[in-house]
C-alpha atoms as a PDB file:
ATOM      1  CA  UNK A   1      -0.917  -6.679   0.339  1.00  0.00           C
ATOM      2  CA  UNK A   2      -1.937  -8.043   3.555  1.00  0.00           C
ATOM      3  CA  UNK A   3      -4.736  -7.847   6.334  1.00  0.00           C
ATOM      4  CA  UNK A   4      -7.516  -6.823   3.956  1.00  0.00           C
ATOM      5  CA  UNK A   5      -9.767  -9.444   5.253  1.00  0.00           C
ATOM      6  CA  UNK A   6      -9.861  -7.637   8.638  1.00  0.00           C
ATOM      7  CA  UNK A   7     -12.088  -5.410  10.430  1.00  0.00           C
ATOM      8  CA  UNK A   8     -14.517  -5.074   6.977  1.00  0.00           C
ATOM      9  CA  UNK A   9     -11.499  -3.676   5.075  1.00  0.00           C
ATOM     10  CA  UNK A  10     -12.117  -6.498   2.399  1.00  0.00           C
ATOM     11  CA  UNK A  11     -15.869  -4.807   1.871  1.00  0.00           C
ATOM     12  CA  UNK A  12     -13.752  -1.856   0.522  1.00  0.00           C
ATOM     13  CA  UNK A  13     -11.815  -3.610  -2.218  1.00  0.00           C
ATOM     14  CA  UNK A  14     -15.283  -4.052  -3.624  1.00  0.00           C
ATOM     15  CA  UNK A  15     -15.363   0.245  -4.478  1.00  0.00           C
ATOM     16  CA  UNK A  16     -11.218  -0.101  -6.306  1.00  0.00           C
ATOM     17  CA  UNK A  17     -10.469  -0.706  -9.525  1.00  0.00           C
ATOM     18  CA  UNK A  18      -7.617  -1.122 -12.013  1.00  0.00           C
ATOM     19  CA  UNK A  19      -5.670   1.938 -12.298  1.00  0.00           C
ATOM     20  CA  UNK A  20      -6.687   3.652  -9.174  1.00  0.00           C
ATOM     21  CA  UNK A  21      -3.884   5.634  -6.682  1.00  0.00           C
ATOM     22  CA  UNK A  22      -3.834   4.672  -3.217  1.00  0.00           C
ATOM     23  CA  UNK A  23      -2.025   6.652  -0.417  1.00  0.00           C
ATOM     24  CA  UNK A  24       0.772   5.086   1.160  1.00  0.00           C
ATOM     25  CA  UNK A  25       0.857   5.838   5.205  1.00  0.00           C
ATOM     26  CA  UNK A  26       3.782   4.924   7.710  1.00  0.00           C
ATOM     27  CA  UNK A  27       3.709   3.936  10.815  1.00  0.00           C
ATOM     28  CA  UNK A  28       4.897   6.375  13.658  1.00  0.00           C
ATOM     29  CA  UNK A  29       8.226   5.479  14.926  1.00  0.00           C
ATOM     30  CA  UNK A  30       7.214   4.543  18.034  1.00  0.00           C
ATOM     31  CA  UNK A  31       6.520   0.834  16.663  1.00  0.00           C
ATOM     32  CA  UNK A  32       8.767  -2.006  17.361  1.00  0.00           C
ATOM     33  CA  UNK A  33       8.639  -3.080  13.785  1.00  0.00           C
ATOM     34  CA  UNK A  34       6.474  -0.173  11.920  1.00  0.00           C
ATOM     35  CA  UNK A  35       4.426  -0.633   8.577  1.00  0.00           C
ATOM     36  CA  UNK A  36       3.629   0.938   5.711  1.00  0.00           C
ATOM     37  CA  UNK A  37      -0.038   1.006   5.402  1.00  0.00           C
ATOM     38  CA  UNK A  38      -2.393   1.374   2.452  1.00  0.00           C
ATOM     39  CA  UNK A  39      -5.475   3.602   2.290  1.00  0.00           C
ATOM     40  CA  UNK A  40      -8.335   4.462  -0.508  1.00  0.00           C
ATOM     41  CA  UNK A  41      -7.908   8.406  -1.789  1.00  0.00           C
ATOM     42  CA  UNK A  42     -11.274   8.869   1.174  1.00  0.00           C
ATOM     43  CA  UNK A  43      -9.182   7.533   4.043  1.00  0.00           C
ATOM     44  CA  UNK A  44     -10.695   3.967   4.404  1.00  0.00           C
ATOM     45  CA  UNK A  45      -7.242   1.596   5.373  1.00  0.00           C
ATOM     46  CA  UNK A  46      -7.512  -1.411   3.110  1.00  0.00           C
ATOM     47  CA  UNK A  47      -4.247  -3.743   4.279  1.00  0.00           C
ATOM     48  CA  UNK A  48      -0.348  -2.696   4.358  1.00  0.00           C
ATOM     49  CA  UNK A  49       2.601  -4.069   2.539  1.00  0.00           C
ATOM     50  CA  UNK A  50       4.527  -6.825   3.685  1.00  0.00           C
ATOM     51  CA  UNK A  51       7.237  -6.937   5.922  1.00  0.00           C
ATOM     52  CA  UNK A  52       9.435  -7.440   2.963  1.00  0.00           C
ATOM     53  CA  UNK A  53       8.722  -4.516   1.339  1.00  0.00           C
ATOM     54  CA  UNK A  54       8.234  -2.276   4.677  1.00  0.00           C
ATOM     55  CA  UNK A  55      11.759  -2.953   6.112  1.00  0.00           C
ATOM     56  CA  UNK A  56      13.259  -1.017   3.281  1.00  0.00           C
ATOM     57  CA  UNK A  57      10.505   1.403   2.168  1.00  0.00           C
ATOM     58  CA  UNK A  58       9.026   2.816   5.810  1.00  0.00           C
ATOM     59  CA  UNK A  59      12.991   4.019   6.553  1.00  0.00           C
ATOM     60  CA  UNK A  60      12.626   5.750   3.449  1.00  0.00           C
ATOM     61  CA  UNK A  61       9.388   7.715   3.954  1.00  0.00           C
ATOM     62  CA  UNK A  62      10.153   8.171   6.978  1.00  0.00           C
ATOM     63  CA  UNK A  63      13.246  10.180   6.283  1.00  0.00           C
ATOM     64  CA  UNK A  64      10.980  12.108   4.146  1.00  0.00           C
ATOM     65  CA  UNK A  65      10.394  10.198   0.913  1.00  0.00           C
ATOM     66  CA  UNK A  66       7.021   9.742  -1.022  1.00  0.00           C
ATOM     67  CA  UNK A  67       5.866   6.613  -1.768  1.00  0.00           C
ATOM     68  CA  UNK A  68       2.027   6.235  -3.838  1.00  0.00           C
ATOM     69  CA  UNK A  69       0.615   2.991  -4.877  1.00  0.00           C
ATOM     70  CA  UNK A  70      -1.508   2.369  -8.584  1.00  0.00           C
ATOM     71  CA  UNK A  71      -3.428  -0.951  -8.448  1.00  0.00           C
ATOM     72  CA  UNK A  72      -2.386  -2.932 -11.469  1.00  0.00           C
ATOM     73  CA  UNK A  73      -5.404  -5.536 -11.009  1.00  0.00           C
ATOM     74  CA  UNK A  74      -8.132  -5.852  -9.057  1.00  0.00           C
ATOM     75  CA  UNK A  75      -9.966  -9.102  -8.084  1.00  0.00           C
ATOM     76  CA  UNK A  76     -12.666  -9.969  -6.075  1.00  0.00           C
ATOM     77  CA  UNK A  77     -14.089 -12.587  -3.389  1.00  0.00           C
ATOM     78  CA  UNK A  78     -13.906 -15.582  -6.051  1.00  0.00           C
ATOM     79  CA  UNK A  79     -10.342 -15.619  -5.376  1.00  0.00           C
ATOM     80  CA  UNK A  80      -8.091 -15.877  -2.351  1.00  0.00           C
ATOM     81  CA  UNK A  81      -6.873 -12.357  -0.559  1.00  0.00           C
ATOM     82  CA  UNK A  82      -3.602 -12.778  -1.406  1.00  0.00           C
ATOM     83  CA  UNK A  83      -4.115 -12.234  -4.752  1.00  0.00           C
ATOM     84  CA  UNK A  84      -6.777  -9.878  -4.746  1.00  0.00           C
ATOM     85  CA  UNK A  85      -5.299  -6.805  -5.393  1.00  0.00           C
ATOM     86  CA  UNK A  86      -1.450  -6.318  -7.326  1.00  0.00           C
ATOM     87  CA  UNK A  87       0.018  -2.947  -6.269  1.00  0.00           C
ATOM     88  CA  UNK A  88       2.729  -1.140  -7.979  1.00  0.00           C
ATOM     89  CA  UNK A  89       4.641   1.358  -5.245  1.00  0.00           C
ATOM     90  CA  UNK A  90       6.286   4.574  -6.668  1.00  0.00           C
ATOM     91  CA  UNK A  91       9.014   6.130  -4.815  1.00  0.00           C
ATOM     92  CA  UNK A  92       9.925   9.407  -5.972  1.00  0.00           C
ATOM     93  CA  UNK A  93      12.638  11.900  -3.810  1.00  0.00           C
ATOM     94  CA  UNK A  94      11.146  15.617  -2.472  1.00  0.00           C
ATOM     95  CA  UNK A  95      12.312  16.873  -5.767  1.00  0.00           C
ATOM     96  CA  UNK A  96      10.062  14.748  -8.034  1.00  0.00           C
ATOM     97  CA  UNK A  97      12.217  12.791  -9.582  1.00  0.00           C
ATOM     98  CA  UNK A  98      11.106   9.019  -9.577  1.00  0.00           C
ATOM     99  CA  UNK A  99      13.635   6.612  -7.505  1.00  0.00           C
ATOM    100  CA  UNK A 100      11.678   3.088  -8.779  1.00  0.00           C
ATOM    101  CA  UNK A 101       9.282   0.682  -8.770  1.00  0.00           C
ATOM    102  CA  UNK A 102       7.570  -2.265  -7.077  1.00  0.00           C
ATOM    103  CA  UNK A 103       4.802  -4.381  -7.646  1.00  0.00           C
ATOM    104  CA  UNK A 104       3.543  -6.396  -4.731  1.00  0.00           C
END
């Protein structure tokens, strides 16, 4: 995940652990190259997915699919924010079904 170093958004990784959801938010279309951000169940942004992942996935959502995020590990300040937190993104279509996985 990146930019959770930003704007306090790394005091918030301190509150997740293992296992929890996160809500996946994309950008409005207006941007020249929109993101998929990633917020806490209260709100609080914590970072968005890389480009890598958003150039396929923000399409999707916004065409109407859901995407939710389950933090596979959780680390703290000892180590470096790139490898703070490991995500795992669920797609599923508007009928429920799951479509796949990622971990990032």
């Amino acid at each position: 995940m990146h930019g959770t170093v930003f704007s306090g958004r790394d005091d918030h990784i301190e509150q997740l652990q293992d296992g929890d959801v996160l809500r996946l938010i994309p950008d409005p279309p207006v941007q020249e190259a929109p993101e998929v951000w990633v917020h806490m169940e209260t709100g609080e942004p914590i970072g968005h997915l890389p480009p890598d992942v958003c150039w396929w996935l923000w399409p999707w959502m916004a065409a109407g699919g859901v995407a939710t995020g389950v933090l596979l590990r959780v680390r703290g300040r000892e180590v470096p924010s790139w490898r703070r937190l490991l995500l795992e993104v669920s797609c599923a279509t508007s009928w429920g079904s799951e479509r796949g996985n990622a971990q990032i």
